[in-house]
C-alpha atoms as a PDB file:
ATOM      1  CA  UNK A   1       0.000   0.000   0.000  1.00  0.00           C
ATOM      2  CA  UNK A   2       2.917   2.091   0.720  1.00  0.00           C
ATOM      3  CA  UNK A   3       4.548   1.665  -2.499  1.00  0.00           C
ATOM      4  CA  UNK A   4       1.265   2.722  -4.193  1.00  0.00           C
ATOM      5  CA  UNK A   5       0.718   5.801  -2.174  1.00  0.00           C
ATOM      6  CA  UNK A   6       4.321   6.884  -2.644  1.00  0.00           C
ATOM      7  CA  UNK A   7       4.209   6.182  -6.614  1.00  0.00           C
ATOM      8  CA  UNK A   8       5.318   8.767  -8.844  1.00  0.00           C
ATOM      9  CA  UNK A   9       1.910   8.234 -10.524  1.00  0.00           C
ATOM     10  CA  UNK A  10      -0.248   8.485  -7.598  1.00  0.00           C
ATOM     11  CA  UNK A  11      -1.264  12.275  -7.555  1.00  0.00           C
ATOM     12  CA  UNK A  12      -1.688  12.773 -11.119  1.00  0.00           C
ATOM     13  CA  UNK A  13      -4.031   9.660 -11.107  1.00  0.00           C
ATOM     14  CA  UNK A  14      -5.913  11.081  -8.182  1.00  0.00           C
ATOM     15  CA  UNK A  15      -5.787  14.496  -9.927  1.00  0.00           C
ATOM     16  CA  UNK A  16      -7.867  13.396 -12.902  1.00  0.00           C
ATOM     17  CA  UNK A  17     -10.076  11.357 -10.907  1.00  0.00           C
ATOM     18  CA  UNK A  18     -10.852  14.226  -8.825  1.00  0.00           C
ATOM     19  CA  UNK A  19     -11.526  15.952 -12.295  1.00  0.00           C
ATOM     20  CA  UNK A  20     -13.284  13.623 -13.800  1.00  0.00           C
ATOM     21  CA  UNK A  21     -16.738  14.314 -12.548  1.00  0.00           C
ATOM     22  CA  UNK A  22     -16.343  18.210 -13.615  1.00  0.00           C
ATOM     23  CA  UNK A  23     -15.902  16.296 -17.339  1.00  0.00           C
ATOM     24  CA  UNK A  24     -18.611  14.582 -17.174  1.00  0.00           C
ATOM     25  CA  UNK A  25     -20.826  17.231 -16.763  1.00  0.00           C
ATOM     26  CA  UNK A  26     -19.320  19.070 -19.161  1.00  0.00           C
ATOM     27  CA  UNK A  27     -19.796  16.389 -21.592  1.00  0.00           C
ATOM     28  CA  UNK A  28     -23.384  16.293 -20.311  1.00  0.00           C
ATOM     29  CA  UNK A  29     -23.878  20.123 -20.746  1.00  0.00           C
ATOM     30  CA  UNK A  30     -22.627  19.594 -24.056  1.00  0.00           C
ATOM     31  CA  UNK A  31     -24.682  16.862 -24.999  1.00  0.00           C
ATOM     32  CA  UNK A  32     -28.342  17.669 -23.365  1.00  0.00           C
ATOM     33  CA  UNK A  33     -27.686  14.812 -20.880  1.00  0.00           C
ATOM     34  CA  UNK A  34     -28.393  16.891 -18.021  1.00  0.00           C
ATOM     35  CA  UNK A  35     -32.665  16.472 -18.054  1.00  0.00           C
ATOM     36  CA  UNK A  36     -35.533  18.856 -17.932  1.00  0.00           C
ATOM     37  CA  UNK A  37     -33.820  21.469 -15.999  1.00  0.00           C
ATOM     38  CA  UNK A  38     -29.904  21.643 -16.720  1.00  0.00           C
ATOM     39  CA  UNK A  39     -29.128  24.693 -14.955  1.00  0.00           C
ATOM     40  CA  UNK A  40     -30.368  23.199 -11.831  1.00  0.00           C
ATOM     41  CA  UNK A  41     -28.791  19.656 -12.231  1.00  0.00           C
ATOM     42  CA  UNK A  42     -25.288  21.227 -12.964  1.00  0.00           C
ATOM     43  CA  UNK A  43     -25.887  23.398  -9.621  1.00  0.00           C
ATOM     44  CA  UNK A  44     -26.894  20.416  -8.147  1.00  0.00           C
ATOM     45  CA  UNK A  45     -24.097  18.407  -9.121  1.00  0.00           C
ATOM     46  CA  UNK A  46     -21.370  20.913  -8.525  1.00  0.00           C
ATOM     47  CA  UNK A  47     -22.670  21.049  -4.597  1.00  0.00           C
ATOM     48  CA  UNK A  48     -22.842  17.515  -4.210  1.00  0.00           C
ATOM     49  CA  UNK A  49     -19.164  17.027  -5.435  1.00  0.00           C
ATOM     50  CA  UNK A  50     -17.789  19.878  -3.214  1.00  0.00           C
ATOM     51  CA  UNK A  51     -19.231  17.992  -0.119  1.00  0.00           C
ATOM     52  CA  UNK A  52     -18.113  14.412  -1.652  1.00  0.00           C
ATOM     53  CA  UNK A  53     -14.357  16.373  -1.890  1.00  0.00           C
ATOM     54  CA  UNK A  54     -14.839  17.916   1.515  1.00  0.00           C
ATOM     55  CA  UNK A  55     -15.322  15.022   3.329  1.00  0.00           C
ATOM     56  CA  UNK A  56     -12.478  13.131   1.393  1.00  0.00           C
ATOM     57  CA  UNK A  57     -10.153  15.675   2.332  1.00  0.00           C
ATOM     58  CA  UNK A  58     -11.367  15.660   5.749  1.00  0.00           C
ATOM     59  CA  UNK A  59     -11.314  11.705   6.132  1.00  0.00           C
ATOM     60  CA  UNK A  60      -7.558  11.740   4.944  1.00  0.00           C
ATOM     61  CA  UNK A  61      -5.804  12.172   8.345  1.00  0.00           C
ATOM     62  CA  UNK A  62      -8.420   9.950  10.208  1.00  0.00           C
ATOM     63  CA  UNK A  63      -7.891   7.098   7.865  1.00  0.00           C
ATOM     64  CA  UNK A  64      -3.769   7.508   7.790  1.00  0.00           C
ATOM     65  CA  UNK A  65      -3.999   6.707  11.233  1.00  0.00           C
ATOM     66  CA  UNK A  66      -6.535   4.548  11.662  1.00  0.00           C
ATOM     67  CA  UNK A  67      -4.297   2.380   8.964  1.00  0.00           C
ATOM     68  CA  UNK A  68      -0.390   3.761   9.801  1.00  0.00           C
ATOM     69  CA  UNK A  69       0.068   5.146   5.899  1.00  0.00           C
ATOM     70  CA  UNK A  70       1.141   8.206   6.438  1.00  0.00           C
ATOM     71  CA  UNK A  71       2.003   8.370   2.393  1.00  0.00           C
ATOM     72  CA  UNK A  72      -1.736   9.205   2.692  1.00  0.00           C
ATOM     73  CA  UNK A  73      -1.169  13.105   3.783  1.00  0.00           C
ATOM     74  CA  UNK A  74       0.705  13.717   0.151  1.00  0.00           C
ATOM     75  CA  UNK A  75      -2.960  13.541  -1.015  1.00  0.00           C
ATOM     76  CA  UNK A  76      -4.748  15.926   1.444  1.00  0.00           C
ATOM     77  CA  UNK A  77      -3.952  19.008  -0.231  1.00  0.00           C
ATOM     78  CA  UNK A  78      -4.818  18.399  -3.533  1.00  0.00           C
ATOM     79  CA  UNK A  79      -8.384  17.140  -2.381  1.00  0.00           C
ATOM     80  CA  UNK A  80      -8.565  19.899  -0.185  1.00  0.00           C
ATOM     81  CA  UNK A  81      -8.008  22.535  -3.387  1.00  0.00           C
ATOM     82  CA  UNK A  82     -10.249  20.157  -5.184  1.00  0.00           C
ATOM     83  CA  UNK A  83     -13.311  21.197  -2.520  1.00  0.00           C
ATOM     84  CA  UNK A  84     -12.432  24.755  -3.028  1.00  0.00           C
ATOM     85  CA  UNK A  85     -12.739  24.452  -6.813  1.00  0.00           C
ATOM     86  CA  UNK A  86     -15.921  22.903  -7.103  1.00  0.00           C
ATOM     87  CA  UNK A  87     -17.093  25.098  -4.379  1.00  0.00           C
ATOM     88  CA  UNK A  88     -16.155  28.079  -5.844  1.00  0.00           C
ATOM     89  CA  UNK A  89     -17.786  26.360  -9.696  1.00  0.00           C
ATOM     90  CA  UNK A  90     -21.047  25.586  -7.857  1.00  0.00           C
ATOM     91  CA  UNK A  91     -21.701  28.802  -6.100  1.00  0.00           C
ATOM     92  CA  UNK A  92     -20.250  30.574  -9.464  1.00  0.00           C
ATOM     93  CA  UNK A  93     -22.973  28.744 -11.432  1.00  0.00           C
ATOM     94  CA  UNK A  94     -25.705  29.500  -8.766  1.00  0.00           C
ATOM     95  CA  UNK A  95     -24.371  32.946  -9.771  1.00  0.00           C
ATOM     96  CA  UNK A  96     -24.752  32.659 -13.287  1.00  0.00           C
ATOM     97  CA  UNK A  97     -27.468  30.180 -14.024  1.00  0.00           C
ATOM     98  CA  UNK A  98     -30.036  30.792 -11.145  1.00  0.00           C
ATOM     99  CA  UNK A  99     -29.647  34.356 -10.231  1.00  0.00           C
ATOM    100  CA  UNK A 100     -28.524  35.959 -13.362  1.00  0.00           C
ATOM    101  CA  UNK A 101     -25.441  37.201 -11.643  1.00  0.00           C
ATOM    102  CA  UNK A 102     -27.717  40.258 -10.521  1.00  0.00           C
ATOM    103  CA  UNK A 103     -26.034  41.161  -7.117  1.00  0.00           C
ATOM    104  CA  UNK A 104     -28.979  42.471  -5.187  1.00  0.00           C
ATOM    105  CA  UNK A 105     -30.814  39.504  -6.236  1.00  0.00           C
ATOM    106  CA  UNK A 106     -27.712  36.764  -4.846  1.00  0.00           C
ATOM    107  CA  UNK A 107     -27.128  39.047  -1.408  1.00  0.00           C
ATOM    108  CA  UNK A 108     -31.072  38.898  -0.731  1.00  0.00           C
ATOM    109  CA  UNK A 109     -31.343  35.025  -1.642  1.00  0.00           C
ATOM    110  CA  UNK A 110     -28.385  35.003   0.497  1.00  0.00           C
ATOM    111  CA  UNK A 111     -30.318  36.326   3.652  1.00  0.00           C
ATOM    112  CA  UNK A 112     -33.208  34.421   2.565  1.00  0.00           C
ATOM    113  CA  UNK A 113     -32.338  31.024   2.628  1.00  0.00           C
ATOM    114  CA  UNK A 114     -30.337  29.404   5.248  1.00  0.00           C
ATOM    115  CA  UNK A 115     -29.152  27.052   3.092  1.00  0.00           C
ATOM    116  CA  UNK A 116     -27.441  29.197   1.040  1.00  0.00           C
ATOM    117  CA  UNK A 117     -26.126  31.337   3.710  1.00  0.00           C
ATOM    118  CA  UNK A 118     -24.032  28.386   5.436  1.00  0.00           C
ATOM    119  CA  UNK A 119     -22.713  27.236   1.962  1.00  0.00           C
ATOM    120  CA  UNK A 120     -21.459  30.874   1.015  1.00  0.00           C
ATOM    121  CA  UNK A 121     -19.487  31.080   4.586  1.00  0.00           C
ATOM    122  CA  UNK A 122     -18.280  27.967   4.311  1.00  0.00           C
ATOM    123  CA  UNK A 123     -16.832  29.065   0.878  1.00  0.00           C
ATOM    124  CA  UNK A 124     -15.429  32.263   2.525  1.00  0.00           C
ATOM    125  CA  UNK A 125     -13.805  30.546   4.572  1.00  0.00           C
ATOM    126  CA  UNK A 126     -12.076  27.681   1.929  1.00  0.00           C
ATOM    127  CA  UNK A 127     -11.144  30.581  -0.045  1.00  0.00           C
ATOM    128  CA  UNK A 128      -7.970  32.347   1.785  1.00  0.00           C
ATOM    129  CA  UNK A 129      -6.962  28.391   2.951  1.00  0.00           C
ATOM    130  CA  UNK A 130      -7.048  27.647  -0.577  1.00  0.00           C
ATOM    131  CA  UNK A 131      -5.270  30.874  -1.603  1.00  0.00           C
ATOM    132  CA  UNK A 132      -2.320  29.977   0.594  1.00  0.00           C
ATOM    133  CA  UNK A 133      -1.733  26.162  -0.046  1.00  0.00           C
ATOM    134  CA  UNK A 134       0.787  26.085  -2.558  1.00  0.00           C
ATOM    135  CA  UNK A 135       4.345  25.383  -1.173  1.00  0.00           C
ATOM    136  CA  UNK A 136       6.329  28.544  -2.159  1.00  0.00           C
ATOM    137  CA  UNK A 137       3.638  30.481  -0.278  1.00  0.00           C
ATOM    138  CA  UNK A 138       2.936  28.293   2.801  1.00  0.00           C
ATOM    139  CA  UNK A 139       6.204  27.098   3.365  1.00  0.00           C
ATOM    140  CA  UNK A 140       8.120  29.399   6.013  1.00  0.00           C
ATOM    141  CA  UNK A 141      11.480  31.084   5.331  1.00  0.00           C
ATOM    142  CA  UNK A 142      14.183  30.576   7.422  1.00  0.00           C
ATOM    143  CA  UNK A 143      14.468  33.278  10.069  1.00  0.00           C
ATOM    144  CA  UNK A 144      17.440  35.882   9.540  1.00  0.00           C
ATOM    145  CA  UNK A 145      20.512  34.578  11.008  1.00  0.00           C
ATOM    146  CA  UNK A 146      20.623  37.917  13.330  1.00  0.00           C
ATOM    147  CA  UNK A 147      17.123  36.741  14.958  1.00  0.00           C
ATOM    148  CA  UNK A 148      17.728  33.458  15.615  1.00  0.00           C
ATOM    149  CA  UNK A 149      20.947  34.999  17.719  1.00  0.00           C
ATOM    150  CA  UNK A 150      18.536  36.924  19.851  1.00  0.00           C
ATOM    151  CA  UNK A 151      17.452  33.047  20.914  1.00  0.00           C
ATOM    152  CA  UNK A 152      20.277  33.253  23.324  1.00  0.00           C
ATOM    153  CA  UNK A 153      21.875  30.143  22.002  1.00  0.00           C
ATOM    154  CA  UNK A 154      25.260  29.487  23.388  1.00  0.00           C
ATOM    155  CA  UNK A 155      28.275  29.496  20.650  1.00  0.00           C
ATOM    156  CA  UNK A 156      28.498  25.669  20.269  1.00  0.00           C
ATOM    157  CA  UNK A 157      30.670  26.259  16.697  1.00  0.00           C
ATOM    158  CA  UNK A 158      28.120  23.822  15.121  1.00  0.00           C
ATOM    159  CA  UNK A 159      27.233  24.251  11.265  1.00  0.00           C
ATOM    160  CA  UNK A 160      23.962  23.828   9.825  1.00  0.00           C
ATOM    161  CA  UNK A 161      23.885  21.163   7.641  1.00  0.00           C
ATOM    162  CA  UNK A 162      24.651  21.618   3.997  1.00  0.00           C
ATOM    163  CA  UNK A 163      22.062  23.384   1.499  1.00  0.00           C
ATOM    164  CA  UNK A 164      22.000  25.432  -1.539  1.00  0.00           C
ATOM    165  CA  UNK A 165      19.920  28.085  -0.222  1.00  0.00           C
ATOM    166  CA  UNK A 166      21.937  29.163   2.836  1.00  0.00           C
ATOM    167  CA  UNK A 167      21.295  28.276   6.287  1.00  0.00           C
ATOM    168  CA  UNK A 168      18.993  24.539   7.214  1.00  0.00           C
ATOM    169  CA  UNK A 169      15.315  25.579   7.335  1.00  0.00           C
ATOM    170  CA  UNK A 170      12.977  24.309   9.873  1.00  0.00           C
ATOM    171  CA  UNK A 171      12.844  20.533  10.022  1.00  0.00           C
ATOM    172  CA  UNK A 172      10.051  20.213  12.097  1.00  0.00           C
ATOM    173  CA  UNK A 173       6.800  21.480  10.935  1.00  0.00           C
ATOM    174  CA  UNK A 174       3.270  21.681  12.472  1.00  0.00           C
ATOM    175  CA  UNK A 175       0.907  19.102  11.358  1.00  0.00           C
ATOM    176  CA  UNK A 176      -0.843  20.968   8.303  1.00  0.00           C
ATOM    177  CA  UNK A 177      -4.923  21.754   8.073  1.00  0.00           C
ATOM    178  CA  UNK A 178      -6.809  20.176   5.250  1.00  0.00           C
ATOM    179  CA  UNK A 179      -5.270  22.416   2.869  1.00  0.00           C
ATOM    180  CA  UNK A 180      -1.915  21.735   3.691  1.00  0.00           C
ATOM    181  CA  UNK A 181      -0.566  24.716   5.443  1.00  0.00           C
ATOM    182  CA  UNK A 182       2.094  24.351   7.838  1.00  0.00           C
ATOM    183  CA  UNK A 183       3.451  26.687  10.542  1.00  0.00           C
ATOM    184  CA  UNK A 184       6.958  26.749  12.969  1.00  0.00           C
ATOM    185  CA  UNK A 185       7.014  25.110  15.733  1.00  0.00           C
ATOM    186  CA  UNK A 186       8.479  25.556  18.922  1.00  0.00           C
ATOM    187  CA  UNK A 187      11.222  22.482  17.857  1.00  0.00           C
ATOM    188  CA  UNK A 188      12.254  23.652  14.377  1.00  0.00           C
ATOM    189  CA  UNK A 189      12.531  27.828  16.100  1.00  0.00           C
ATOM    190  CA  UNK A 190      15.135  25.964  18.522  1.00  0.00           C
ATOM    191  CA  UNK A 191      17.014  24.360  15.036  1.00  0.00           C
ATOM    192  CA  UNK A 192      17.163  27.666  13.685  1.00  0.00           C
ATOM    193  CA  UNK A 193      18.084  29.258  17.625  1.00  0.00           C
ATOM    194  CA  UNK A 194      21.028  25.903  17.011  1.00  0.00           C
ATOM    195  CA  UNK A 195      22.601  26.261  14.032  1.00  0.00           C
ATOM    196  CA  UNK A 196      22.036  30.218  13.461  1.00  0.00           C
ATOM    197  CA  UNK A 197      24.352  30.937  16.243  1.00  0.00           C
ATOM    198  CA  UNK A 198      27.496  29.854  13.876  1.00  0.00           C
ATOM    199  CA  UNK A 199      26.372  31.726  11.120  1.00  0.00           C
ATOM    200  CA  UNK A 200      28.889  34.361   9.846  1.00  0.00           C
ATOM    201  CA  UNK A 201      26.881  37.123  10.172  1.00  0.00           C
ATOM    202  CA  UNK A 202      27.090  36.708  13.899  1.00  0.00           C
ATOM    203  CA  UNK A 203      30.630  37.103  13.870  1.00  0.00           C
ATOM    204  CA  UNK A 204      33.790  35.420  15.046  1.00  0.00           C
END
């Protein structure tokens, strides 16, 4: 199971699984597949798929240690993107299809309908999670040699280990959220505090 999770091909087969319902309808659209009232179906179906991709991305770390893979985490991200896209399609179709994309007419619909109202929070709050995900914006930068020396270390002469961007970033991050954000933690601040102090900018 390991091997599989950890397989070059893994991601990009979950990737167009994960986009394979959004073809589908597509194809349906295309075709006059989608019944009686298409606009509705295809609002319909967008919903249903952002809760089907929610509560993937939400069963990911549950599962990984229910059954020790923890290959399964490499996945969490992209399904948790995946909610936010077929969040943001379903409530842009809403937008489109059922309201006409006349504001006053969404923001009172809004207010009218519970519903509704829990849905567009829920997106509000996917949104900036989603927004943040990728790795060159999640990931933290190493702290400035000249901070970490305000740690208080004491001059052990050790040198961070080898890199081609400088000084050893954290190696210890927080456990991520569903979207794959992580944050510092109190262990990989005392790795920076460890092997800033012999860092050349704090003098010799």
């Amino acid at each position: 199971m390991k091997s599989v999770l950890l397989h070059p091909l893994a991601k990009p087969l979950v990737f167009a699984a994960a986009l394979a319902p959004l073809a589908w309808m597509v194809w349906a659209a295309m075709n006059q597949a989608l019944g009686a009232n298409p606009a509705e179906a295809l609002i319909r179906s967008l919903g249903d798929w952002t809760l089907r991709m929610l509560c993937l991305t939400l069963a990911v770390t549950p599962v990984r240690q229910w059954t020790g893979q923890p290959a399964l985490a490499r996945l969490r991200r992209m399904l948790g993107l995946f909610t936010a896209f077929y969040g943001t399609l379903h409530f842009l179709a809403y937008a489109w299809l059922d309201m006409e994309l006349e504001l006053q007419d969404i923001l009172r619909d809004i207010a009218k309908r519970p519903f509704i109202l829990v849905g567009t929070a829920a997106l509000l709050l996917m949104l900036p999670l989603a927004a943040t995900s990728p790795r060159w914006l999640s990931t933290p930068p190493c702290l400035p040699c000249c901070w970490v020396r305000a740690c208080g270390a004491g001059r052990s002469g050790a040198r961070p280990p080898p890199s081609s961007g400088g000084p050893a970033c954290p190696g210890a991050l927080a456990a991520p959220s569903p979207f794959g954000r992580p944050s510092i933690t109190s262990h990989s601040f005392e790795q920076h505090c460890r092997f800033g102090d012999a860092h050349p900018c704090h003098g010799t």
